[in-house]
Protein backbone atom coordinates (compact mmCIF):
# COMPACT_ATOMS: atom_id res chain seq x y z
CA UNK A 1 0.00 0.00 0.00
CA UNK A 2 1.18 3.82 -0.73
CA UNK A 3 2.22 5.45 2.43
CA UNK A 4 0.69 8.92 3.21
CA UNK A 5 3.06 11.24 2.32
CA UNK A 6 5.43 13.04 4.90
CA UNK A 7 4.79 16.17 6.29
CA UNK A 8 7.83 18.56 5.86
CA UNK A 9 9.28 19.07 9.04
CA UNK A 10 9.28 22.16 10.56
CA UNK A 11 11.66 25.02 11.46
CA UNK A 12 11.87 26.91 14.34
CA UNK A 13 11.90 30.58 14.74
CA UNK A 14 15.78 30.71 15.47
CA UNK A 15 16.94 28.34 12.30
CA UNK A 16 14.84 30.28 9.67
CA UNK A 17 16.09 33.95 11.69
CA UNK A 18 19.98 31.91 11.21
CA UNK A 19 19.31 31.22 7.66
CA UNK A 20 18.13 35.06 6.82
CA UNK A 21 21.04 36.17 8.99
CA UNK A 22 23.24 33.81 6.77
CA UNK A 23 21.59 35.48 3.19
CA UNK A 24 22.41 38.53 4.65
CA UNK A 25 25.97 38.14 5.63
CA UNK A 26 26.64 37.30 2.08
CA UNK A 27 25.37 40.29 0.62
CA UNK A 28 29.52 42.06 1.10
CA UNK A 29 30.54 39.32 -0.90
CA UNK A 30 28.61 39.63 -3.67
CA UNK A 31 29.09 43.36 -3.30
CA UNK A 32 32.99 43.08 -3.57
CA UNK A 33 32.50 40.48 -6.58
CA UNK A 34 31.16 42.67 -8.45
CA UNK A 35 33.18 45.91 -7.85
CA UNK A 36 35.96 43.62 -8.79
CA UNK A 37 34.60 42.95 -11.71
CA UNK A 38 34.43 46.86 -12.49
CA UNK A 39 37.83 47.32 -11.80
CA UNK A 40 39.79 44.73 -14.03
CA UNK A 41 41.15 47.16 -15.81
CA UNK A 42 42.41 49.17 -12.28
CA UNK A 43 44.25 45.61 -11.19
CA UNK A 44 45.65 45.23 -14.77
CA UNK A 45 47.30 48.40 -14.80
CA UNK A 46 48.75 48.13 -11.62
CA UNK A 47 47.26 50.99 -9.80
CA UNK A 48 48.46 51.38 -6.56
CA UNK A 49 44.92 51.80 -4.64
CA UNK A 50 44.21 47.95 -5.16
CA UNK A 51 46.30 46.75 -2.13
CA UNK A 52 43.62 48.50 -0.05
CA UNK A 53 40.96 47.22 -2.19
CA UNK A 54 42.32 43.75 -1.51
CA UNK A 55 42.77 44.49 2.42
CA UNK A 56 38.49 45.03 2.32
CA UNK A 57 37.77 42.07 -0.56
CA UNK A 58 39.38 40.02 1.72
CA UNK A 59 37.32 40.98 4.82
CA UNK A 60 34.42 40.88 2.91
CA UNK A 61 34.97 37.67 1.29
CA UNK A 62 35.68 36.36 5.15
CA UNK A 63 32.46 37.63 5.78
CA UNK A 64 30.07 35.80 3.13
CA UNK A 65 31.84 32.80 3.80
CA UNK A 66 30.32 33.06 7.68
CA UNK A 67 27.02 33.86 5.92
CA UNK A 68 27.40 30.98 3.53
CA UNK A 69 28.53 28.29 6.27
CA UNK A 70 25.27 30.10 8.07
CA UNK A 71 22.86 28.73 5.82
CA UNK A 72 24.77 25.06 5.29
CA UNK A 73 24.46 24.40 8.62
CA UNK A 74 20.74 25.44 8.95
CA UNK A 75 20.04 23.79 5.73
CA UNK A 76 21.39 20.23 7.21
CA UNK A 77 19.92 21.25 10.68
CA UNK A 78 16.90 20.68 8.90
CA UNK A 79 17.48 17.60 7.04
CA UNK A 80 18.54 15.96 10.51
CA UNK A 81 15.03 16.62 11.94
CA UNK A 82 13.47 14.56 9.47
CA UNK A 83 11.78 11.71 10.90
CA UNK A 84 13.21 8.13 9.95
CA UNK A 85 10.57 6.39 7.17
């Protein structure tokens, strides 16, 4: 016979607040990936400012990778809870 099908298991208030934290945290990422992508021509000619723009990529990059590792661990958080079939 079929089974009924499973009810998604829920989230609590503090994983889904994590997980919106975590989209949010990667927001400077994406923000540095694409001024970097504006300023190709800046890093080909050597310009002297992108050491500093490096220093903050860097940070920033740090930063979305918290955000992304966020949302991972939420995401499998919630896989866990599943109830055995």
């Amino acid at each position: 016979m079929n089974a009924p099908p499973a009810e998604p298991p829920r989230r609590s208030g503090a994983q889904i607040a994590l997980t919106l934290l975590g989209v949010v945290l990667l927001l400077p990422g994406l923000c540095s990936l694409l001024t970097m992508l504006t300023m190709i021509q800046e890093m080909r000619d050597g310009d002297s400012r992108m050491v500093d723009f490096a220093a903050i990529w860097i940070v920033t990059f740090a930063i979305s990778a918290a955000g992304l590792w966020l949302v991972i661990t939420q995401r499998n958080k919630r896989k866990d809870a599943e109830p055995p079939a």
